[in-house]
PDB file of N, CA and C in Angstrom:
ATOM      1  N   UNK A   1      95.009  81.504  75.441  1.00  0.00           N
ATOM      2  CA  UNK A   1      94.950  82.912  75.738  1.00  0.00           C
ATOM      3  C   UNK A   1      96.308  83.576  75.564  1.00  0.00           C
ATOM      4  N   UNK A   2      97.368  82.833  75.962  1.00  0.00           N
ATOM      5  CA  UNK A   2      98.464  83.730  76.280  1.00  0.00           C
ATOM      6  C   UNK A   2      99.353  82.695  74.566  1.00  0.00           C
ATOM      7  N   UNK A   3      99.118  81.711  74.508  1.00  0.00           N
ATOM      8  CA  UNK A   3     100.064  80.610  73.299  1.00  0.00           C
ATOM      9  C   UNK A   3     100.486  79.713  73.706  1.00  0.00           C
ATOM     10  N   UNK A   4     100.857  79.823  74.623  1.00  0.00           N
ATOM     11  CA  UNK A   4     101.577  78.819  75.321  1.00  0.00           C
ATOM     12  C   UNK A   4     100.631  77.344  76.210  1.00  0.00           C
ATOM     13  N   UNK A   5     101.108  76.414  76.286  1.00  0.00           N
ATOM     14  CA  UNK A   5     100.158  75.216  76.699  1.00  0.00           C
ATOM     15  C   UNK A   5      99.584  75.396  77.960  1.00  0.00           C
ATOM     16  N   UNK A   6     100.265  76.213  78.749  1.00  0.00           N
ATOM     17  CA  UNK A   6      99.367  76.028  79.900  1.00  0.00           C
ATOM     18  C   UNK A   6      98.360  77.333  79.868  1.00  0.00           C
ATOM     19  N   UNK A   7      97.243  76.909  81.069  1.00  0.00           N
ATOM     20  CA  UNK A   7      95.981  77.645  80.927  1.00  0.00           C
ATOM     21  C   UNK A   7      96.555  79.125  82.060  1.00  0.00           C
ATOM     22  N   UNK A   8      95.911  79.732  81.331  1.00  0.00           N
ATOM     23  CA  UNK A   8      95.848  81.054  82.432  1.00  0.00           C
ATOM     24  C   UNK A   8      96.741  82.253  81.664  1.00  0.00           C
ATOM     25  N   UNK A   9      96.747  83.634  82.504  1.00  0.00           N
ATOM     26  CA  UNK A   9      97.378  84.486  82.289  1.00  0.00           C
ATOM     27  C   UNK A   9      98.573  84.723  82.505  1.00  0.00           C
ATOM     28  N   UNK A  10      99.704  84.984  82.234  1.00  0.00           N
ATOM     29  CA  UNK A  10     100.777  84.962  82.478  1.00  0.00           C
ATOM     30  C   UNK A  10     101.910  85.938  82.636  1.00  0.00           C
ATOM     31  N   UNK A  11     100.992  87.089  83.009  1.00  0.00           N
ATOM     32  CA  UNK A  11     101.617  88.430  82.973  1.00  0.00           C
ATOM     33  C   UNK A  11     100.877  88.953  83.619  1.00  0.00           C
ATOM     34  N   UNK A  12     101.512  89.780  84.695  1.00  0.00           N
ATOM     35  CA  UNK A  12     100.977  91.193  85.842  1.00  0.00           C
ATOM     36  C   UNK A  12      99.799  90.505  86.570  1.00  0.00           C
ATOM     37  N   UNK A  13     100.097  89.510  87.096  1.00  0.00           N
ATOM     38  CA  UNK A  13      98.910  88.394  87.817  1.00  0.00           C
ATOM     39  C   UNK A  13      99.163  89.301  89.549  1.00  0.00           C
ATOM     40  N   UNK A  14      99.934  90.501  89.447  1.00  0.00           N
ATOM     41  CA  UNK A  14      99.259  91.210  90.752  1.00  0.00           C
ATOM     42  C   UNK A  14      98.510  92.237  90.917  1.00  0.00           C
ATOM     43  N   UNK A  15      97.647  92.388  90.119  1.00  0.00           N
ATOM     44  CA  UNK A  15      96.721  93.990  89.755  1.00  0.00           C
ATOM     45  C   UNK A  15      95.458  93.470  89.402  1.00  0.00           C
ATOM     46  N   UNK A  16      94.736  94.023  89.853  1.00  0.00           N
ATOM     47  CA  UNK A  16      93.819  93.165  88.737  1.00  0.00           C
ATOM     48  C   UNK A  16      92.642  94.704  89.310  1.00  0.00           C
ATOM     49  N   UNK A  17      91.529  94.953  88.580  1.00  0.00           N
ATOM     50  CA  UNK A  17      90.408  96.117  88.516  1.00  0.00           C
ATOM     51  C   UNK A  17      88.998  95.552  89.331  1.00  0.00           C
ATOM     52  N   UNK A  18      88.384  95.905  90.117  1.00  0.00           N
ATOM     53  CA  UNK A  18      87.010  95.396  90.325  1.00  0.00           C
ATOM     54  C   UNK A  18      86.092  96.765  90.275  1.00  0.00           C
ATOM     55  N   UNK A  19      85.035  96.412  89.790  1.00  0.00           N
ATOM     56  CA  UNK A  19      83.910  97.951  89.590  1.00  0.00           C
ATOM     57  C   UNK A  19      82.609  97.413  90.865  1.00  0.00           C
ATOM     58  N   UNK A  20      82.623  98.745  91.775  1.00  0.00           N
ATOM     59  CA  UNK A  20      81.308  97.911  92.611  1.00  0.00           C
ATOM     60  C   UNK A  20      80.890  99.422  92.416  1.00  0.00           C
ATOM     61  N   UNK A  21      79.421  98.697  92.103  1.00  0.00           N
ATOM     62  CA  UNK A  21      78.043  99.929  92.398  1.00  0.00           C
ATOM     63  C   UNK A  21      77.107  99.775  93.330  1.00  0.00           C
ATOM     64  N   UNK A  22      75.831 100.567  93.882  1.00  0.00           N
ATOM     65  CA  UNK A  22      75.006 100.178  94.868  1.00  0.00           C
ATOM     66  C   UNK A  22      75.561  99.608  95.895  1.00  0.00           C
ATOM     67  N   UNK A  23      74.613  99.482  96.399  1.00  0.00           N
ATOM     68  CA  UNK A  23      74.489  98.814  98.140  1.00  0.00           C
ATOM     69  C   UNK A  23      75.281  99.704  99.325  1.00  0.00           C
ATOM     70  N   UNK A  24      75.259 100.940  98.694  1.00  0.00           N
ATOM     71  CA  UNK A  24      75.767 102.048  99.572  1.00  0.00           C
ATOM     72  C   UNK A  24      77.036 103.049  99.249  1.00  0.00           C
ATOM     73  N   UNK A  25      77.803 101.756  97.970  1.00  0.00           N
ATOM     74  CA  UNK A  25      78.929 102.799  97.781  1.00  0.00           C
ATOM     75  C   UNK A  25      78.852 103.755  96.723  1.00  0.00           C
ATOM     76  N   UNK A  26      79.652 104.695  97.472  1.00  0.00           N
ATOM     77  CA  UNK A  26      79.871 105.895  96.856  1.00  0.00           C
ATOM     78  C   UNK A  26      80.174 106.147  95.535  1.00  0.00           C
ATOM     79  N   UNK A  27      79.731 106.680  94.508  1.00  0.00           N
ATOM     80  CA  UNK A  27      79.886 106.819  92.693  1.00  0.00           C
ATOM     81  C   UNK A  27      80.903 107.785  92.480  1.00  0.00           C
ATOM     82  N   UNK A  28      81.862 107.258  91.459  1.00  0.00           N
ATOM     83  CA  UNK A  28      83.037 108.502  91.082  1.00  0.00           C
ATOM     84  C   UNK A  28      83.902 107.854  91.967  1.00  0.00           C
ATOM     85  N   UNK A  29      84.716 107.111  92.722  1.00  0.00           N
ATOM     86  CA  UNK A  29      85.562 107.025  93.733  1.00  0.00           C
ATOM     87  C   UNK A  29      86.371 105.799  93.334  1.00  0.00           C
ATOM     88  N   UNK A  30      87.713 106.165  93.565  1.00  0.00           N
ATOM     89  CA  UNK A  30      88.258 104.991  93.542  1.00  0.00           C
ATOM     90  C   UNK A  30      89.649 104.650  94.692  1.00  0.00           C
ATOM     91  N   UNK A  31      89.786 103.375  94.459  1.00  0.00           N
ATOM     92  CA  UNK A  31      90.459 103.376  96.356  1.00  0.00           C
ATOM     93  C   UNK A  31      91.983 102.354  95.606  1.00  0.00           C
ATOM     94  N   UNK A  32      93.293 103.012  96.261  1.00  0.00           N
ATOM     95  CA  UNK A  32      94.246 101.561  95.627  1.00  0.00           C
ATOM     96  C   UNK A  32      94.895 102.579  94.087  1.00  0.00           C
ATOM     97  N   UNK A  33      96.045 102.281  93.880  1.00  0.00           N
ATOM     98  CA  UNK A  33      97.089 102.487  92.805  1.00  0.00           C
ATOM     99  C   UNK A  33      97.751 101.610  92.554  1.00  0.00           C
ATOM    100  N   UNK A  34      97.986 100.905  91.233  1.00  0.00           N
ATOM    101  CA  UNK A  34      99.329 100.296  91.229  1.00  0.00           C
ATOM    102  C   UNK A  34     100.674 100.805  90.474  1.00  0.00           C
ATOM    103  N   UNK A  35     101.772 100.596  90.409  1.00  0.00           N
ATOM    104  CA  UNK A  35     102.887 101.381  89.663  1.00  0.00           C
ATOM    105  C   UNK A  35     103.022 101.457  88.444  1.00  0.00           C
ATOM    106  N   UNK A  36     103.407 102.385  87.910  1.00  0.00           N
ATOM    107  CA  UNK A  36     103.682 102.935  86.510  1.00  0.00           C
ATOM    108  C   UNK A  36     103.204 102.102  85.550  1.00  0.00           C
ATOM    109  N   UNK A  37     103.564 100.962  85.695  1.00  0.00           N
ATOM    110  CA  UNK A  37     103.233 100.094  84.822  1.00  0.00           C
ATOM    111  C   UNK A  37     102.130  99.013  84.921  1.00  0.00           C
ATOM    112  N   UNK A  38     101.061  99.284  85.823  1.00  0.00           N
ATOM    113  CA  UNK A  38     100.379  98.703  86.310  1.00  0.00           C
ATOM    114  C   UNK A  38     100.621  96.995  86.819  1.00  0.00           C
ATOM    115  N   UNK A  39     101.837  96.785  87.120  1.00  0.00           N
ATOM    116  CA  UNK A  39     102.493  95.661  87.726  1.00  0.00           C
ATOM    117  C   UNK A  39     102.246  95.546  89.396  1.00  0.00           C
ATOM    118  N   UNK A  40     102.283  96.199  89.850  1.00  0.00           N
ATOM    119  CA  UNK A  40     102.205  95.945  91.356  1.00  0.00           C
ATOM    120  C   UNK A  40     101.588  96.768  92.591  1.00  0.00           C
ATOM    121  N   UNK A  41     100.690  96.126  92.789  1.00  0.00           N
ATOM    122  CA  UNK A  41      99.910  97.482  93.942  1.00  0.00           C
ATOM    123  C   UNK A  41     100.868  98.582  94.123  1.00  0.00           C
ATOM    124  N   UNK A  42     100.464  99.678  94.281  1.00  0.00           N
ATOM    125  CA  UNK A  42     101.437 100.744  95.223  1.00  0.00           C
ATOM    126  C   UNK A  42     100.628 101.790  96.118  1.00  0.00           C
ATOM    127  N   UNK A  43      99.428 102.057  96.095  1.00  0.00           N
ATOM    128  CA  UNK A  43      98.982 102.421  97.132  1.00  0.00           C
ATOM    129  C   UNK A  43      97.703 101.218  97.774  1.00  0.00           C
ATOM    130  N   UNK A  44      97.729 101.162  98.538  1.00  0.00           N
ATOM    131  CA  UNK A  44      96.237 100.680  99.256  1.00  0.00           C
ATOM    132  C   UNK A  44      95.916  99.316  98.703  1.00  0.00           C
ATOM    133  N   UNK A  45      97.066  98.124  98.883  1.00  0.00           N
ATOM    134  CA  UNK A  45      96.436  97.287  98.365  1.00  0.00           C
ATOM    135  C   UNK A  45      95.333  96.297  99.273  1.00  0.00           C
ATOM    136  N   UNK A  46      94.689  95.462  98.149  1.00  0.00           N
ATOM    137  CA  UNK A  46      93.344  94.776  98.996  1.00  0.00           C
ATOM    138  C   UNK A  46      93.550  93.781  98.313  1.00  0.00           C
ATOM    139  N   UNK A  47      93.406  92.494 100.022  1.00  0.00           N
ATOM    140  CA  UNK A  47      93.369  91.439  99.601  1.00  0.00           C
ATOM    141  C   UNK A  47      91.899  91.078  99.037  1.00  0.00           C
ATOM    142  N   UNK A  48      91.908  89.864  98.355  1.00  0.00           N
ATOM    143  CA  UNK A  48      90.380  89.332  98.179  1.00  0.00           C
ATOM    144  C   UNK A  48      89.606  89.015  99.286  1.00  0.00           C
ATOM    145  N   UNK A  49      90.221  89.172 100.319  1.00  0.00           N
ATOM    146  CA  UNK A  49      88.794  88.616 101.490  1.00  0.00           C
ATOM    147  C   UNK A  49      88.988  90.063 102.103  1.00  0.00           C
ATOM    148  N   UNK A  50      89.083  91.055 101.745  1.00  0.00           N
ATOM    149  CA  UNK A  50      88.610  92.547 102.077  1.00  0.00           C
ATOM    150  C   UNK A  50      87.869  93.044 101.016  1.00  0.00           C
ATOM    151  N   UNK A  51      88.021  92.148 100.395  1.00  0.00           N
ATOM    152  CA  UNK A  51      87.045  92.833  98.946  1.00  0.00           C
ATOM    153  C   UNK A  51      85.810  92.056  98.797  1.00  0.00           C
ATOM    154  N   UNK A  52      85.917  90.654  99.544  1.00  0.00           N
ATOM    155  CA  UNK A  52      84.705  89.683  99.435  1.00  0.00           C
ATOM    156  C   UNK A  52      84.277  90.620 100.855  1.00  0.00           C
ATOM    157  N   UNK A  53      84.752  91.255 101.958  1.00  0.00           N
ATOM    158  CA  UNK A  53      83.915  91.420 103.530  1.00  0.00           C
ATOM    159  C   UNK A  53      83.520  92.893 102.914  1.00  0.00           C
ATOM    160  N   UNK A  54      83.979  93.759 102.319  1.00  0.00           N
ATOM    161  CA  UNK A  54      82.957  94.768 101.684  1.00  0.00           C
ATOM    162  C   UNK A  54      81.798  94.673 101.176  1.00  0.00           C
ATOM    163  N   UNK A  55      81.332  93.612 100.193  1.00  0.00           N
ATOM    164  CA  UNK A  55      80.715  92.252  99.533  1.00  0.00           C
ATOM    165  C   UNK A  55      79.350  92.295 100.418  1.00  0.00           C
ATOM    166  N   UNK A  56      79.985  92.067 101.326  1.00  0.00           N
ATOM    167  CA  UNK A  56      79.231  91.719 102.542  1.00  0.00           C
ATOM    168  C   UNK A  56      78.740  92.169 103.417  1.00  0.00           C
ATOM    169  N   UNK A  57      79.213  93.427 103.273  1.00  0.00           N
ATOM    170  CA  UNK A  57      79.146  94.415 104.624  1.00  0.00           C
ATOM    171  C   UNK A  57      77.728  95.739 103.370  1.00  0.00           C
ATOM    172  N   UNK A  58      77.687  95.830 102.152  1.00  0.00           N
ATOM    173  CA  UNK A  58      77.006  95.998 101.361  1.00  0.00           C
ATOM    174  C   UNK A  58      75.720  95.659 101.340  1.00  0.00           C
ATOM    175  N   UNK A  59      75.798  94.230 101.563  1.00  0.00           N
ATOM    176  CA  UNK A  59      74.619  93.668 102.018  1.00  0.00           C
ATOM    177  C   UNK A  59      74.264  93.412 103.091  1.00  0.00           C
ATOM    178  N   UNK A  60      74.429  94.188 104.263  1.00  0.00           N
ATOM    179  CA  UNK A  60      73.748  94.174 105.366  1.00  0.00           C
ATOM    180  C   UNK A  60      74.467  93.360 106.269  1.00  0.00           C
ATOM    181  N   UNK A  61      75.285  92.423 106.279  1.00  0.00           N
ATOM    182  CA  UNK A  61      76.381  91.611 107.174  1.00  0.00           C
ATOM    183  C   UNK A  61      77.242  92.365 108.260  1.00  0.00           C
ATOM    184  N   UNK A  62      77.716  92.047 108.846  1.00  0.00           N
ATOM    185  CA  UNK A  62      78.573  92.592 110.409  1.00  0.00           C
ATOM    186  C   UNK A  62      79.488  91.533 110.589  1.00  0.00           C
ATOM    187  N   UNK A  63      80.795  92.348 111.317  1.00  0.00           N
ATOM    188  CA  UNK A  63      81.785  90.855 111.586  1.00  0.00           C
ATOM    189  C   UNK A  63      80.894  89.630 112.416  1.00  0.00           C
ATOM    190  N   UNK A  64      80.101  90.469 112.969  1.00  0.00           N
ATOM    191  CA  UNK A  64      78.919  88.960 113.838  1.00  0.00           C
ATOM    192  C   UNK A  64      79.044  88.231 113.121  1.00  0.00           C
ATOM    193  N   UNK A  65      78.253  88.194 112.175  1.00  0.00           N
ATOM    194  CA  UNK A  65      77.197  87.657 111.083  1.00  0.00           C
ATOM    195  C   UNK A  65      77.806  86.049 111.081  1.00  0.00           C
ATOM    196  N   UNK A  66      77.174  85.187 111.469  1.00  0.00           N
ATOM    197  CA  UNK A  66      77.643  83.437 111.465  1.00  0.00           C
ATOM    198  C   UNK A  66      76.699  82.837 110.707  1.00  0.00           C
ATOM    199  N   UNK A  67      76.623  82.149 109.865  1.00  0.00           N
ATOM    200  CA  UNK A  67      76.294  80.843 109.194  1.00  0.00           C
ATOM    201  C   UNK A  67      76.294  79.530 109.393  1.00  0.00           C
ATOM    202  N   UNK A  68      75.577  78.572 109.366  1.00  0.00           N
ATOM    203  CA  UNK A  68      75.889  77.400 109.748  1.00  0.00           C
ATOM    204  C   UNK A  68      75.683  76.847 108.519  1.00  0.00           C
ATOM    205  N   UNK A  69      76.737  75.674 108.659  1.00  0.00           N
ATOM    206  CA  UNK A  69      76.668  74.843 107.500  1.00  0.00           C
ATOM    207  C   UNK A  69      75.728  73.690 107.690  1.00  0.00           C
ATOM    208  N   UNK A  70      76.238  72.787 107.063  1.00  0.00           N
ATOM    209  CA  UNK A  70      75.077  71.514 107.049  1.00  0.00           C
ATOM    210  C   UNK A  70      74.598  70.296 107.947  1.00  0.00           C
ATOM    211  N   UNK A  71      75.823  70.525 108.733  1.00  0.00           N
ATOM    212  CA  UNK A  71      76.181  70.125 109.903  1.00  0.00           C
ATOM    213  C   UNK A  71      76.317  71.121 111.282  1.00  0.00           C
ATOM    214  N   UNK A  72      75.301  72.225 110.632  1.00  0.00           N
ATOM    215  CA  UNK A  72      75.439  72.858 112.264  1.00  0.00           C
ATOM    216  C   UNK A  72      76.442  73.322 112.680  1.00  0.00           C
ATOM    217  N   UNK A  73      77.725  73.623 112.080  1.00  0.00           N
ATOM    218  CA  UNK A  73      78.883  74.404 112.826  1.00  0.00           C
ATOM    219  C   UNK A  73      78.624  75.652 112.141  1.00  0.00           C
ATOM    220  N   UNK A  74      78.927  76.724 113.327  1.00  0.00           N
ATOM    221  CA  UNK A  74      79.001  78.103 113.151  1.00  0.00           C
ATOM    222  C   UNK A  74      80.440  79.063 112.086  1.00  0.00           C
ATOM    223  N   UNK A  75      79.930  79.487 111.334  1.00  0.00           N
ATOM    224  CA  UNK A  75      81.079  80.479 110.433  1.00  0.00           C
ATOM    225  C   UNK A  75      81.203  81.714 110.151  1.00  0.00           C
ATOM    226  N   UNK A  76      81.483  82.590 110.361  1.00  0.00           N
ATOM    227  CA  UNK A  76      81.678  84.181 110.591  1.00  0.00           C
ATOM    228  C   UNK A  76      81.470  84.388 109.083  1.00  0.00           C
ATOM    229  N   UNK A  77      81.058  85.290 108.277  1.00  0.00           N
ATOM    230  CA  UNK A  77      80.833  85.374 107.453  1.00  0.00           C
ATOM    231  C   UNK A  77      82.210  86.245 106.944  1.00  0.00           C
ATOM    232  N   UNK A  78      82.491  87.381 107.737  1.00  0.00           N
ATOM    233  CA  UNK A  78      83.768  88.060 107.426  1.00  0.00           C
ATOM    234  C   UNK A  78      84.820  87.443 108.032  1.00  0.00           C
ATOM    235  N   UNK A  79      86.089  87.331 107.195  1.00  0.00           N
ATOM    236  CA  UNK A  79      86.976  87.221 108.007  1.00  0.00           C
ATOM    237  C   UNK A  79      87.831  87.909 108.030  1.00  0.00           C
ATOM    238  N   UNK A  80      87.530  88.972 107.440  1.00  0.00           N
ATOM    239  CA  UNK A  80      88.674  90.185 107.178  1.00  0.00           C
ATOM    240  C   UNK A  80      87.476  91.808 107.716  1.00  0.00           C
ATOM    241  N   UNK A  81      88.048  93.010 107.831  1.00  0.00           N
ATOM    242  CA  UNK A  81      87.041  94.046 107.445  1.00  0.00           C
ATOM    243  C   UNK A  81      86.953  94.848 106.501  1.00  0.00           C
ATOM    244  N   UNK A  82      85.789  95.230 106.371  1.00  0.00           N
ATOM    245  CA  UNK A  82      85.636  95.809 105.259  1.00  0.00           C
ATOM    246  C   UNK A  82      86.093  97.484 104.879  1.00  0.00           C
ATOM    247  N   UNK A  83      86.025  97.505 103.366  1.00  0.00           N
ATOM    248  CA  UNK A  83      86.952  98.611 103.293  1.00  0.00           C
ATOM    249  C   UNK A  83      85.535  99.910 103.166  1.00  0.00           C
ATOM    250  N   UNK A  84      85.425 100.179 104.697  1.00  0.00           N
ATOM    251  CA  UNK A  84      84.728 101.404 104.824  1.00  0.00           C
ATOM    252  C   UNK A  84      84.879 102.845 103.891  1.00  0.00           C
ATOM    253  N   UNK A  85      86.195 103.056 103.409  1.00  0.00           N
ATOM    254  CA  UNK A  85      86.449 104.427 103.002  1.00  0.00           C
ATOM    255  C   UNK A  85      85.885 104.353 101.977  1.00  0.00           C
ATOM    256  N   UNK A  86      84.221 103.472 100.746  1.00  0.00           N
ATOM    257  CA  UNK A  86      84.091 103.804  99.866  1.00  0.00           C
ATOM    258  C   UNK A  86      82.898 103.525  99.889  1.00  0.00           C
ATOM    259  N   UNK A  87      82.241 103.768 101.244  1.00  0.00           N
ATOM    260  CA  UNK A  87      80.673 103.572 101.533  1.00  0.00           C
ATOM    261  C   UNK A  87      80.807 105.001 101.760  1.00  0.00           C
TER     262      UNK A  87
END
């Protein structure tokens, strides 16, 4: 991808775009800036487990919301909250 032997991207690995539609959010809107050069958040950045508990909160989930695994232990489904300002 990039030429070089190792795998992956190797440039501006702090920005990155996600598009969400349905499940309540709002159309036309967008949340978060990064700088001039699209190198580095600069307004409103979001980690991935605020972007996976939106995810979630989309589909009907609450910080309640627990899961059990296979063995019966309990797991919160969010562990972050979700980014309300685009419902």
């Amino acid at each position: 991808m990039n030429g070089n032997k190792t795998a992956g991207r190797d440039h501006w690995p702090w920005v990155y775009t996600s598009v969400l539609a349905g499940g309540g959010v709002r159309g036309g809107r967008h949340f978060g800036s990064s700088d001039p050069q699209a190198a580095y958040p600069h307004d409103d950045p979001v980690h991935v487990s605020r972007f996976v508990a939106t995810i979630y909160h989309a589909l009907g989930c609450t910080e309640e919301t627990v899961v059990h695994d296979v063995q019966g232990r309990p797991h919160h489904v969010m562990q972050q909250r979700p980014l309300l300002q685009i419902f």
